[in-house]
PDB file of N, CA and C in Angstrom:
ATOM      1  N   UNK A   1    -141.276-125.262  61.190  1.00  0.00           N
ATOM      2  CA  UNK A   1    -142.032-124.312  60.424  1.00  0.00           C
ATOM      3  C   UNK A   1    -142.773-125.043  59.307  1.00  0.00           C
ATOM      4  N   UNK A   2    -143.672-124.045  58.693  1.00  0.00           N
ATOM      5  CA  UNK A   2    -144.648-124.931  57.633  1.00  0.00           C
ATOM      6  C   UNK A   2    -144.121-124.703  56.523  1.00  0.00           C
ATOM      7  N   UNK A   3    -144.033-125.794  55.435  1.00  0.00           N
ATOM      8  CA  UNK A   3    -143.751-125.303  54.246  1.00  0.00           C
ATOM      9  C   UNK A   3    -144.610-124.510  53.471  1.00  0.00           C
ATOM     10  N   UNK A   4    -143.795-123.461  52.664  1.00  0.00           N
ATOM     11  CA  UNK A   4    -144.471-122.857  51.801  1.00  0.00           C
ATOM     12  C   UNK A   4    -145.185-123.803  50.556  1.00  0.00           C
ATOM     13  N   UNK A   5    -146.297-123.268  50.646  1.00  0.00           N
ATOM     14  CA  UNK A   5    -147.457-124.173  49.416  1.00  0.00           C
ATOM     15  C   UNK A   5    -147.266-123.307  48.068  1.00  0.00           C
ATOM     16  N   UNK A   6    -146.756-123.607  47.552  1.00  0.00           N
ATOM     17  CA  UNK A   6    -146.873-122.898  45.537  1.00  0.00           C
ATOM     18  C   UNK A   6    -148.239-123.453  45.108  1.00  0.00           C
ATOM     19  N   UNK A   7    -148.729-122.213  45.206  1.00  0.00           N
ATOM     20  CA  UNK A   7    -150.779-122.004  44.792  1.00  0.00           C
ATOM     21  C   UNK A   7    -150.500-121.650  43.109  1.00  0.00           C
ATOM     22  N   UNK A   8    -149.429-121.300  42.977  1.00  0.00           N
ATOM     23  CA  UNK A   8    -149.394-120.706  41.165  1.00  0.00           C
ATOM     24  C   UNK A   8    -149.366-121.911  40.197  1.00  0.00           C
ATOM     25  N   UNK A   9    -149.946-121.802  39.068  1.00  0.00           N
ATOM     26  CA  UNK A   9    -149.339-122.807  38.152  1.00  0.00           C
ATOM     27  C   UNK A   9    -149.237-122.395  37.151  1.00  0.00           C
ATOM     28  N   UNK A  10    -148.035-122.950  36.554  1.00  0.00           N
ATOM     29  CA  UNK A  10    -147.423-122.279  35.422  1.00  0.00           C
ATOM     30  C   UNK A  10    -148.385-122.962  34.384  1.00  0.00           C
ATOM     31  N   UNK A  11    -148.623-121.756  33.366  1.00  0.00           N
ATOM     32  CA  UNK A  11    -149.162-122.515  31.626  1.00  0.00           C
ATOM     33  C   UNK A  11    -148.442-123.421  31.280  1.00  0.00           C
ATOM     34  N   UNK A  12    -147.194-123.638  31.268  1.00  0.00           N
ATOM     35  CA  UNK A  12    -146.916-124.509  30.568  1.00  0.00           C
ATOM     36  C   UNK A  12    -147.106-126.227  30.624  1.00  0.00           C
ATOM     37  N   UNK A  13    -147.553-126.049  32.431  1.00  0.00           N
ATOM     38  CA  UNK A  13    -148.017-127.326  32.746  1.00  0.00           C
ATOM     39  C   UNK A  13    -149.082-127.949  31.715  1.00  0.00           C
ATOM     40  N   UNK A  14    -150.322-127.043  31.338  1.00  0.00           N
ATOM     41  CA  UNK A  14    -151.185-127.523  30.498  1.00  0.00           C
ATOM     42  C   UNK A  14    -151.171-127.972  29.311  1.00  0.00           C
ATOM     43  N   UNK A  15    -151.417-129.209  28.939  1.00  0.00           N
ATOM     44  CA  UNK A  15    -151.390-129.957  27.520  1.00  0.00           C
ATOM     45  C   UNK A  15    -152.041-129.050  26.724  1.00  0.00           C
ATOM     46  N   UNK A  16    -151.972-129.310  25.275  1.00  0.00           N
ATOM     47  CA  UNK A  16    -153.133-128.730  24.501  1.00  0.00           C
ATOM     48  C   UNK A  16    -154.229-129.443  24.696  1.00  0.00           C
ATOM     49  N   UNK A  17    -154.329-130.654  24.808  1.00  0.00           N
ATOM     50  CA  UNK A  17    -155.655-131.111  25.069  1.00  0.00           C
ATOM     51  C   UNK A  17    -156.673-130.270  25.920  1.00  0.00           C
ATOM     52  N   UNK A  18    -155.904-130.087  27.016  1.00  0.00           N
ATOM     53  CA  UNK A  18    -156.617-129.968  28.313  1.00  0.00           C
ATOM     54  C   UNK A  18    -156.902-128.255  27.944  1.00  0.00           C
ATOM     55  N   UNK A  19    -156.426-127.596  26.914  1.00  0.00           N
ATOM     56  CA  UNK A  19    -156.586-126.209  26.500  1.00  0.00           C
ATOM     57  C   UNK A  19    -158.131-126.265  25.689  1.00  0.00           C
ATOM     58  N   UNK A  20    -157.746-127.442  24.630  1.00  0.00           N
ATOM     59  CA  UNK A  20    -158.999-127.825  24.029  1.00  0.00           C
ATOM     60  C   UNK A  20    -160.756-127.952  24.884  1.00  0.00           C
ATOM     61  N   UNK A  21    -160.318-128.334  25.652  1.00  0.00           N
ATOM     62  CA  UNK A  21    -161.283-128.892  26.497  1.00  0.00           C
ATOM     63  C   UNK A  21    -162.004-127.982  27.105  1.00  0.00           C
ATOM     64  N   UNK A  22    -160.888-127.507  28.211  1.00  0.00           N
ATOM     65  CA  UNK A  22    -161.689-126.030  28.806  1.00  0.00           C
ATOM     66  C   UNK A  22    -162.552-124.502  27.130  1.00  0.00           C
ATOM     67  N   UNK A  23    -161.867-124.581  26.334  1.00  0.00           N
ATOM     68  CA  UNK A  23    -162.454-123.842  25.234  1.00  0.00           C
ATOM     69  C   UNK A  23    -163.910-124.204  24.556  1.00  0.00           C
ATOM     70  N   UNK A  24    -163.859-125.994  24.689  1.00  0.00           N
ATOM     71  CA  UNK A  24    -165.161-126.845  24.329  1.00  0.00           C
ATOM     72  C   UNK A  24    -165.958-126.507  25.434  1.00  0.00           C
ATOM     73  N   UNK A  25    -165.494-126.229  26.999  1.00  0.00           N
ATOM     74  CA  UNK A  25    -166.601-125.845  27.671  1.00  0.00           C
ATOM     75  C   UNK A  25    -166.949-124.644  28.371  1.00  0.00           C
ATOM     76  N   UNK A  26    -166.316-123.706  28.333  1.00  0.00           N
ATOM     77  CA  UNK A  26    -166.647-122.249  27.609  1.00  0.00           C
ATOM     78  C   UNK A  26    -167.798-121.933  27.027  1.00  0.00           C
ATOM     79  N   UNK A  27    -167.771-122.959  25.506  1.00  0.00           N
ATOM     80  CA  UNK A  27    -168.166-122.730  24.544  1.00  0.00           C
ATOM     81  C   UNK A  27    -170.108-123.234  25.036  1.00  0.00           C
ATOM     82  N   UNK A  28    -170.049-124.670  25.754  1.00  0.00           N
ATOM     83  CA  UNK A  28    -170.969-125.176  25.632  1.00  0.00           C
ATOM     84  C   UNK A  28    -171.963-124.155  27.125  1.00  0.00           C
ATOM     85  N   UNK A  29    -171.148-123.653  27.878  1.00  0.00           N
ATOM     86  CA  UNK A  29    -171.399-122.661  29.003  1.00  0.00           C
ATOM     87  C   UNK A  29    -172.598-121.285  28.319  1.00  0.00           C
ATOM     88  N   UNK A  30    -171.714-121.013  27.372  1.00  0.00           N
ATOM     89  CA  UNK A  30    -172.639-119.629  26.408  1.00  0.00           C
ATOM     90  C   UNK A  30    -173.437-120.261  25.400  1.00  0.00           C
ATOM     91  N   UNK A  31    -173.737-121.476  24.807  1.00  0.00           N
ATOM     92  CA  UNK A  31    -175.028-121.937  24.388  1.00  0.00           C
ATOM     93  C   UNK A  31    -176.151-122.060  25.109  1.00  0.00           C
ATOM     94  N   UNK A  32    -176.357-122.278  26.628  1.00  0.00           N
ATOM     95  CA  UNK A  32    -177.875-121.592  26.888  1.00  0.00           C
ATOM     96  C   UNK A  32    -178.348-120.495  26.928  1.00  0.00           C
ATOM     97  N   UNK A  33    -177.281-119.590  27.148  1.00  0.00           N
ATOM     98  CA  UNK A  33    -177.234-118.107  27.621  1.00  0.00           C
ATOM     99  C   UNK A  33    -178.277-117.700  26.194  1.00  0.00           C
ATOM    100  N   UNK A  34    -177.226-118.430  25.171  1.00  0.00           N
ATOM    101  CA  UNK A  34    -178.107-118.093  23.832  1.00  0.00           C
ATOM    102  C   UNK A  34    -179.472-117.957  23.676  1.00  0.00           C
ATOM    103  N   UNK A  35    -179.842-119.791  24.037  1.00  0.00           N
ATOM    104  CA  UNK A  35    -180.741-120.235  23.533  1.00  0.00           C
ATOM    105  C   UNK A  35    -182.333-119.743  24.365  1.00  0.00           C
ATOM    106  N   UNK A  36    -181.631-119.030  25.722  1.00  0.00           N
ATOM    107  CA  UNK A  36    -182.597-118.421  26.422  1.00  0.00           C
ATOM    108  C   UNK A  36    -182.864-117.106  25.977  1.00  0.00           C
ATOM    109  N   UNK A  37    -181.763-116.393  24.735  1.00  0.00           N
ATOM    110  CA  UNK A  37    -181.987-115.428  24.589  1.00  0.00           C
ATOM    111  C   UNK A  37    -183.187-115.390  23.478  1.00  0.00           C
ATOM    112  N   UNK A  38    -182.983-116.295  22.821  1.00  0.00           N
ATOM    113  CA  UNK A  38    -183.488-116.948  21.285  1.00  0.00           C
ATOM    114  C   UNK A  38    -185.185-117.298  22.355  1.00  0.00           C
ATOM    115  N   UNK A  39    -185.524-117.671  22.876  1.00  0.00           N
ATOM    116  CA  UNK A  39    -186.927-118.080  23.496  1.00  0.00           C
ATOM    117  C   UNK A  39    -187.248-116.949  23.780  1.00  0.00           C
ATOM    118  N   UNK A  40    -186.663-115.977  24.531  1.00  0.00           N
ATOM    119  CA  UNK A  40    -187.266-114.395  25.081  1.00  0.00           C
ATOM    120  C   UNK A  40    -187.932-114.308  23.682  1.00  0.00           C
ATOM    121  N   UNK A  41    -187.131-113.902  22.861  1.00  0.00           N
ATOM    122  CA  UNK A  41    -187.314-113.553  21.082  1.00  0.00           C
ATOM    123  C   UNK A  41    -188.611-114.320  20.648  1.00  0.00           C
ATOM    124  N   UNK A  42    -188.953-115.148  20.430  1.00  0.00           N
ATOM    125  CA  UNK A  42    -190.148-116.357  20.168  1.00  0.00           C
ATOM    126  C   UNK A  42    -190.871-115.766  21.056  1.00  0.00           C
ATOM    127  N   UNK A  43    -191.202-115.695  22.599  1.00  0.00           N
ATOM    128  CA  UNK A  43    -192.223-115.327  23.540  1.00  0.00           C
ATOM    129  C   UNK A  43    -192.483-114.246  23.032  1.00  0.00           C
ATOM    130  N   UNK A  44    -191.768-112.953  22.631  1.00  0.00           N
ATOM    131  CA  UNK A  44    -192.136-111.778  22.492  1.00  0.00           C
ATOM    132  C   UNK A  44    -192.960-111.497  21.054  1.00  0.00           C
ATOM    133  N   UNK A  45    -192.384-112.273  20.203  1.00  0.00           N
ATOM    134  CA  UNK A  45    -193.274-112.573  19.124  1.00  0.00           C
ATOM    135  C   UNK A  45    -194.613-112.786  19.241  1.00  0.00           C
ATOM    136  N   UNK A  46    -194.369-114.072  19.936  1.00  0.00           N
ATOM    137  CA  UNK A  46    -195.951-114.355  20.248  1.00  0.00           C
ATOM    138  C   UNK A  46    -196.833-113.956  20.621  1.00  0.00           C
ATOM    139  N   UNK A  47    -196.309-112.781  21.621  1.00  0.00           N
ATOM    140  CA  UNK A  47    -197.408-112.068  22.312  1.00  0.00           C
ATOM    141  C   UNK A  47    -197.856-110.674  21.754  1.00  0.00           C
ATOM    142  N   UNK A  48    -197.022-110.159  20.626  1.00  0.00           N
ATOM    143  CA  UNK A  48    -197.197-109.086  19.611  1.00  0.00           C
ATOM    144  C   UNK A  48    -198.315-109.601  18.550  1.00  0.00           C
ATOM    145  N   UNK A  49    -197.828-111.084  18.469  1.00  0.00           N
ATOM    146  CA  UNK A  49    -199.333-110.834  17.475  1.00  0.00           C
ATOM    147  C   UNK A  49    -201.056-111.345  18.244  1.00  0.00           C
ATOM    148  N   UNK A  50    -201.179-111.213  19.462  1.00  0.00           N
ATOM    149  CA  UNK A  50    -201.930-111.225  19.834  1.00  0.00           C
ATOM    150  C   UNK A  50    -202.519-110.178  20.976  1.00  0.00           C
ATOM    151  N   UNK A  51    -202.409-108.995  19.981  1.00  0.00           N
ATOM    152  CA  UNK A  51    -202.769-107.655  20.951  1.00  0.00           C
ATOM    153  C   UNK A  51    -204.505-107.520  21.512  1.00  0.00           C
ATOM    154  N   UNK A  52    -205.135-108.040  20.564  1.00  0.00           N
ATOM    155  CA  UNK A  52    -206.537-107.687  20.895  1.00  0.00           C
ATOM    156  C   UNK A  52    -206.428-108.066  22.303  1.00  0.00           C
ATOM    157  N   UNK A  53    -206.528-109.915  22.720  1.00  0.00           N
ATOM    158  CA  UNK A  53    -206.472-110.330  24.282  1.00  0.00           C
ATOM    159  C   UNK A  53    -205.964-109.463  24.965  1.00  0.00           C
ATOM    160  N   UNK A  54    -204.891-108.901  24.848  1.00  0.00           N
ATOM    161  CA  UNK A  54    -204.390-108.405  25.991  1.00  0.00           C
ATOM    162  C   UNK A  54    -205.039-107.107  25.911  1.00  0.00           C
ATOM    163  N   UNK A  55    -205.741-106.026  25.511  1.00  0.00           N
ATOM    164  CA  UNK A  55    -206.502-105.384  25.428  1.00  0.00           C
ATOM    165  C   UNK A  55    -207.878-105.802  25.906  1.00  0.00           C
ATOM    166  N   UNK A  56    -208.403-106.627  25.534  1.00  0.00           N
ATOM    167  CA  UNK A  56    -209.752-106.838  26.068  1.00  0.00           C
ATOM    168  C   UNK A  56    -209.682-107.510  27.644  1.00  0.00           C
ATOM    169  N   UNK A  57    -208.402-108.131  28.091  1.00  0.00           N
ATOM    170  CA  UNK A  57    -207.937-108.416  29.553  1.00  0.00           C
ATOM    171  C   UNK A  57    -207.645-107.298  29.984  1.00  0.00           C
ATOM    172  N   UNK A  58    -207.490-105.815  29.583  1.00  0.00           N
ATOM    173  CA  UNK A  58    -206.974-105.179  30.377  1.00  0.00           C
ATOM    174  C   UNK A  58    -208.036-104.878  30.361  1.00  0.00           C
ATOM    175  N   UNK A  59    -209.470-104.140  29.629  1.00  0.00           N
ATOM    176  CA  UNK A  59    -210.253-103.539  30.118  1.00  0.00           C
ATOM    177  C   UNK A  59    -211.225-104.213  31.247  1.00  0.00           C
ATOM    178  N   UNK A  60    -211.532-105.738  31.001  1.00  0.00           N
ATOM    179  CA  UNK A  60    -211.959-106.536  31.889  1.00  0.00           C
ATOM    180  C   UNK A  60    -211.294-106.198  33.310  1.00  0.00           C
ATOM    181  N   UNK A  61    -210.152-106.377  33.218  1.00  0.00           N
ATOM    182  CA  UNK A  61    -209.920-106.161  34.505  1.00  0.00           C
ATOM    183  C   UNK A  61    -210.019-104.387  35.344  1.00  0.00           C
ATOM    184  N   UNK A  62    -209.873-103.903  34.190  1.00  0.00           N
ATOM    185  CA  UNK A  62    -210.298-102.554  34.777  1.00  0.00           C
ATOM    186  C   UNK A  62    -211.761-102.139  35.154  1.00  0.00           C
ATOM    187  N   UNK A  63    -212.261-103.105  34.980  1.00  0.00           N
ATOM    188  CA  UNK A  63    -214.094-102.623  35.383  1.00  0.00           C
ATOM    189  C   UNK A  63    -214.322-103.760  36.322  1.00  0.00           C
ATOM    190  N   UNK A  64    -213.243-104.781  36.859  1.00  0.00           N
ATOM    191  CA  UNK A  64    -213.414-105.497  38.007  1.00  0.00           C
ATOM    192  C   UNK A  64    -213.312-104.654  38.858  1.00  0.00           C
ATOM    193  N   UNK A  65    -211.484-103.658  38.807  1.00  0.00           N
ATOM    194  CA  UNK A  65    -211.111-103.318  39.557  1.00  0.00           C
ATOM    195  C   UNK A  65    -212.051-101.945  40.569  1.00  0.00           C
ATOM    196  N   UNK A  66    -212.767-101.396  39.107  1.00  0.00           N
ATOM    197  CA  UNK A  66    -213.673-100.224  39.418  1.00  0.00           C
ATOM    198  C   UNK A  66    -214.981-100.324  40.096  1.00  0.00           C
ATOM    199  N   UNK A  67    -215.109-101.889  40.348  1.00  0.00           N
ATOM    200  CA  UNK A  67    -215.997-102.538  40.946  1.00  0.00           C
ATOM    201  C   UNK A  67    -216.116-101.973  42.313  1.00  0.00           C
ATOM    202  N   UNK A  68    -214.600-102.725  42.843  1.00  0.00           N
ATOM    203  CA  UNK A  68    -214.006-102.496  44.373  1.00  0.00           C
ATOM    204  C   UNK A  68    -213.868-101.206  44.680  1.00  0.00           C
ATOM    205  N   UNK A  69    -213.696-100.078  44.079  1.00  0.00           N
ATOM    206  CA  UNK A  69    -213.636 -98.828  44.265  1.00  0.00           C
ATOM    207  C   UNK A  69    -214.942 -98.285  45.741  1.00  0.00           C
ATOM    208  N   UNK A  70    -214.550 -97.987  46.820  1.00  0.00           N
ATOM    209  CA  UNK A  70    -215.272 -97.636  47.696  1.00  0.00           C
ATOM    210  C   UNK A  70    -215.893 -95.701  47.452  1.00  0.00           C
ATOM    211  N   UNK A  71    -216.633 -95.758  46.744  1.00  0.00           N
ATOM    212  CA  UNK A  71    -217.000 -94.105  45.871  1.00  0.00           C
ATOM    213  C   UNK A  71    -217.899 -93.580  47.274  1.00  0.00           C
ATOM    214  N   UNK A  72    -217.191 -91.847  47.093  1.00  0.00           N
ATOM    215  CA  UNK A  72    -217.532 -91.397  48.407  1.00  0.00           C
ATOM    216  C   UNK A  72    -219.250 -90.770  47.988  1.00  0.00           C
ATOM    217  N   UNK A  73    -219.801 -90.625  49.161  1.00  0.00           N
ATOM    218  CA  UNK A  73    -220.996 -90.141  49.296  1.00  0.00           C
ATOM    219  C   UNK A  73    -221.358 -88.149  48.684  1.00  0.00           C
ATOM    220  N   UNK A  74    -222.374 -88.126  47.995  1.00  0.00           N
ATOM    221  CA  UNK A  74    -222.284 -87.167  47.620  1.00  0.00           C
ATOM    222  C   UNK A  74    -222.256 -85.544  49.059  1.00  0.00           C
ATOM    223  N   UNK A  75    -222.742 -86.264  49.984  1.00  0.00           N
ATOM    224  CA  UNK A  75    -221.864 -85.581  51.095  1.00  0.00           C
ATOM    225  C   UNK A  75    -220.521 -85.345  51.806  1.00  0.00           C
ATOM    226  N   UNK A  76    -219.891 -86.653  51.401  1.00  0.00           N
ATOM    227  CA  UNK A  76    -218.637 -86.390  51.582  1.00  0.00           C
ATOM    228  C   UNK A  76    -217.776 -85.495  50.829  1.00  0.00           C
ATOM    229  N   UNK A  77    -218.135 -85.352  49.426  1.00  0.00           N
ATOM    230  CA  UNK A  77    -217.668 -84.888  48.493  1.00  0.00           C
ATOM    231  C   UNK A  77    -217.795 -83.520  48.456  1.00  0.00           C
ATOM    232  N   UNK A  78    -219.066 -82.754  49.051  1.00  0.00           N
ATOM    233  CA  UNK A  78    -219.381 -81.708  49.154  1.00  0.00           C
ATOM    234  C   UNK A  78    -218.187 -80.964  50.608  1.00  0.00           C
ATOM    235  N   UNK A  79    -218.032 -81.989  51.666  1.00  0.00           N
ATOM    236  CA  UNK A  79    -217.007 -81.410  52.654  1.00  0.00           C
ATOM    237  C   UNK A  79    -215.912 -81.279  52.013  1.00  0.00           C
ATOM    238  N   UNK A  80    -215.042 -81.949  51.797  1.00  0.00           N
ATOM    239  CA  UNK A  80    -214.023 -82.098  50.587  1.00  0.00           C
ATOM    240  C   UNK A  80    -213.794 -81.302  49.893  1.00  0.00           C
ATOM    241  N   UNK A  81    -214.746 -80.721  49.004  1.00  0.00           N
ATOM    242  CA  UNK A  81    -214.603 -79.401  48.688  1.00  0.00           C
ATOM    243  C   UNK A  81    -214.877 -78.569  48.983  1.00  0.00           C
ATOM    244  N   UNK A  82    -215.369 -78.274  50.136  1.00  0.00           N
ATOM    245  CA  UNK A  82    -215.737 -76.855  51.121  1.00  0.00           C
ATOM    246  C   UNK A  82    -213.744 -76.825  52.093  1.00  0.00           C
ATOM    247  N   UNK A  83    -213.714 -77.395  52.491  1.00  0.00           N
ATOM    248  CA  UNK A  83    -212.361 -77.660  53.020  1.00  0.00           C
ATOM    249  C   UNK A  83    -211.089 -77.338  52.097  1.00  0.00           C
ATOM    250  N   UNK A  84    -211.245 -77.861  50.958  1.00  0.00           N
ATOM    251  CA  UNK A  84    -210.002 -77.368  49.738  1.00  0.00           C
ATOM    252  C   UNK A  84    -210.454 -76.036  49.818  1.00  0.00           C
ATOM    253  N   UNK A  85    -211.636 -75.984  49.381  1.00  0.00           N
ATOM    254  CA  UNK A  85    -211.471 -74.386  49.289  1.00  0.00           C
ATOM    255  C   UNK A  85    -211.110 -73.189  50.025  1.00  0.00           C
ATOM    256  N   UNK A  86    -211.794 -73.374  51.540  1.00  0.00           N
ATOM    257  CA  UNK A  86    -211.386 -72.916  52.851  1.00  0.00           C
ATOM    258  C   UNK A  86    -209.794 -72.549  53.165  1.00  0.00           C
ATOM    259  N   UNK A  87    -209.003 -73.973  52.425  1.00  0.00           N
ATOM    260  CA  UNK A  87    -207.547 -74.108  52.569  1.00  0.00           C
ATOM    261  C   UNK A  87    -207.236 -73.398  51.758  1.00  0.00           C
ATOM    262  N   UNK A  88    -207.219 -73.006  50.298  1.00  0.00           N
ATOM    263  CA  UNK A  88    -206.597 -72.039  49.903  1.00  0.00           C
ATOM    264  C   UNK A  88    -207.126 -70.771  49.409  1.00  0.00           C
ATOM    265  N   UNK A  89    -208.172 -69.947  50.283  1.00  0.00           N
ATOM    266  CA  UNK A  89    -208.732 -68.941  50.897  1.00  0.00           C
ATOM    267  C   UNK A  89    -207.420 -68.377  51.868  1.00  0.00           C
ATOM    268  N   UNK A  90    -207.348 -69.553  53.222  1.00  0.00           N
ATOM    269  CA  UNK A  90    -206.542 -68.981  54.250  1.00  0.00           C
ATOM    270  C   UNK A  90    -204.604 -69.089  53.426  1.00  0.00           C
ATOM    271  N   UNK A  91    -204.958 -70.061  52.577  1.00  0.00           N
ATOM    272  CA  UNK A  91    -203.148 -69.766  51.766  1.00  0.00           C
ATOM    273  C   UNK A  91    -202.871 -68.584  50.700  1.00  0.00           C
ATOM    274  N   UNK A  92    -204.033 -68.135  50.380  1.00  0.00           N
ATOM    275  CA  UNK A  92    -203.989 -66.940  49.548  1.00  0.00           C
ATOM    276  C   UNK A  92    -203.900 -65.376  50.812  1.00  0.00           C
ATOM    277  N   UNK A  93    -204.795 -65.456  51.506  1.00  0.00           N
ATOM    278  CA  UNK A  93    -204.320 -64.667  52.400  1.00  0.00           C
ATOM    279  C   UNK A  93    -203.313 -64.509  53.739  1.00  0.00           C
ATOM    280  N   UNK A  94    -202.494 -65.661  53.480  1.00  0.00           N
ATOM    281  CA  UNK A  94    -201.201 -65.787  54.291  1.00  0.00           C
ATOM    282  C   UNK A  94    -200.146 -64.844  53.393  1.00  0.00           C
ATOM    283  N   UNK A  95    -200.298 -65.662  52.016  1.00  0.00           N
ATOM    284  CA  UNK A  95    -199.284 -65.546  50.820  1.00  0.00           C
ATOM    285  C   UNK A  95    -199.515 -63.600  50.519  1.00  0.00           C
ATOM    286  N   UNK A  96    -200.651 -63.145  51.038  1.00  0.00           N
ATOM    287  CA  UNK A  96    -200.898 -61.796  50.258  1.00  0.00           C
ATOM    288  C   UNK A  96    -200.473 -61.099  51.757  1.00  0.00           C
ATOM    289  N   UNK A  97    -200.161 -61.201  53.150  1.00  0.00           N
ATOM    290  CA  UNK A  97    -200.521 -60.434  53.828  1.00  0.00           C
ATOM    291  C   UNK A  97    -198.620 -60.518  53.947  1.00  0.00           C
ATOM    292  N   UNK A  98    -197.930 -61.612  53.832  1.00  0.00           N
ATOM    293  CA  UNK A  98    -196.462 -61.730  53.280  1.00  0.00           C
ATOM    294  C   UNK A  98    -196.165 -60.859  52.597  1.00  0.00           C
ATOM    295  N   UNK A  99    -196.089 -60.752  51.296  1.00  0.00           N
ATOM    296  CA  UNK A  99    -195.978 -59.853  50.231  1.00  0.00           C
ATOM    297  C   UNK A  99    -196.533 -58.302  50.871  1.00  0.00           C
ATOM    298  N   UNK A 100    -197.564 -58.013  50.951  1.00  0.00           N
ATOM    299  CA  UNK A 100    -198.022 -56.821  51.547  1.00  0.00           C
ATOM    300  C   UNK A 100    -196.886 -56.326  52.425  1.00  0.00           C
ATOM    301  N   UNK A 101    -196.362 -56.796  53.761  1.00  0.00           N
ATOM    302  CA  UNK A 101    -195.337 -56.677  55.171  1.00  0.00           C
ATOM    303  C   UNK A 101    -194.173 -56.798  54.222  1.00  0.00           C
ATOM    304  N   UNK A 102    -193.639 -57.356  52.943  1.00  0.00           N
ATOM    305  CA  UNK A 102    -192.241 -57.363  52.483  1.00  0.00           C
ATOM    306  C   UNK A 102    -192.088 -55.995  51.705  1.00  0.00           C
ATOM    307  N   UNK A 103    -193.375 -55.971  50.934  1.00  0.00           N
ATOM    308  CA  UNK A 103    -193.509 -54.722  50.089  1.00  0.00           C
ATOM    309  C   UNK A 103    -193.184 -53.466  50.985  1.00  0.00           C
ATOM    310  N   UNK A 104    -194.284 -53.592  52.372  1.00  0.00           N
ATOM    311  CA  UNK A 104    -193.808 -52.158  52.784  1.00  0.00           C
ATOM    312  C   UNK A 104    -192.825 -51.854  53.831  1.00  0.00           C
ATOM    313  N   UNK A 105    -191.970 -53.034  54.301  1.00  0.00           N
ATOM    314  CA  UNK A 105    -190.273 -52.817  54.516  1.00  0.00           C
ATOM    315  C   UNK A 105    -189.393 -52.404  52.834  1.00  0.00           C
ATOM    316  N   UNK A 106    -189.712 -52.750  52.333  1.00  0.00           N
ATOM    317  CA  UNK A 106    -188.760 -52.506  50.606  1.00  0.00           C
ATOM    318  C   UNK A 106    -189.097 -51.384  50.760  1.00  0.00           C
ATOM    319  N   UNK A 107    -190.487 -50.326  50.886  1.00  0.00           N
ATOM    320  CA  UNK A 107    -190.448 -49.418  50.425  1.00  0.00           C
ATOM    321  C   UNK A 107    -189.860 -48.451  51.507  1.00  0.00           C
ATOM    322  N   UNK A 108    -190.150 -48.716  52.982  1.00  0.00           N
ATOM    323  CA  UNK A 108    -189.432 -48.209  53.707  1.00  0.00           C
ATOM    324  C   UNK A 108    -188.198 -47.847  53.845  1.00  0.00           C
ATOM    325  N   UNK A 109    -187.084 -48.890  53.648  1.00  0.00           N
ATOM    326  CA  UNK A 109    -185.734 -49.143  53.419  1.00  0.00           C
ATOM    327  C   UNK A 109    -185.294 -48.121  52.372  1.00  0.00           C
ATOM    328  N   UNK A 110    -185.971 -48.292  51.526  1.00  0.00           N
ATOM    329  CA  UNK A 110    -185.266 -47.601  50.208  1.00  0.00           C
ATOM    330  C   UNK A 110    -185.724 -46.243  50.355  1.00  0.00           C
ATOM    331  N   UNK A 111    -186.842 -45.795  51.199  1.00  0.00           N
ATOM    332  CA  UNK A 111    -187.150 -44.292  51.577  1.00  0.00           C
ATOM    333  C   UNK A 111    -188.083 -44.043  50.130  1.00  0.00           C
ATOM    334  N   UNK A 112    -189.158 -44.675  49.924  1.00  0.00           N
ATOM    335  CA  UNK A 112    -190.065 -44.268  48.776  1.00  0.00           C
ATOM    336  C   UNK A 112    -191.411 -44.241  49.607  1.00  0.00           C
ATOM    337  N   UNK A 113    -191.214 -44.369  50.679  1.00  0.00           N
ATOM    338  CA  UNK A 113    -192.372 -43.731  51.441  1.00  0.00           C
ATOM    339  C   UNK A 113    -193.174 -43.159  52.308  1.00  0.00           C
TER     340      UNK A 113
END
């Protein structure tokens, strides 16, 4: 049979040194964490005091973008809205001829007419 392997180790095996040590690198583990936090901080600075650029980049790019815009024909535009309208023409008189057929079962039912 195989011997059993003891995976545990007791604390007391550990020197203080070797307590020291792992605590020194711990320690040196959460100094970038810091120091990356500390640069976010600086970047964000930096870019607060320079609002105009990023304002005048955004509108630039918004009148590139409005460039590419494929703008429909003043005929297309006219179907478009003959069609919306058409559509809720026939949804207003779906929605009213509903109501009308519910109204006059309610009134039936209840004998008011």
């Amino acid at each position: 049979m195989a011997k059993d392997i003891d995976l545990t180790k007791d604390v007391s095996d550990e020197t203080p040194d070797t307590a020291d040590v792992k605590a020194e690198k711990a320690d040196k583990a959460d100094k970038p964490a810091k120091d990356k936090k500390e640069s976010k901080d600086a970047k964000a600075k930096k870019s607060a005091k320079k609002p105009k650029k990023g304002i005048v980049k955004y509108f630039k790019d918004a009148r590139s973008e409005f460039k590419k815009v494929v703008w429909p024909t003043p005929k297309q535009t006219t179907n478009n809205t003959v069609v919306v309208i058409v559509v809720c023409v026939l949804a207003a008189a779906f929605i009213f001829g509903i109501d009308t057929l519910f109204g006059l079962i309610n009134r039936l039912l209840l004998g008011q007419g």
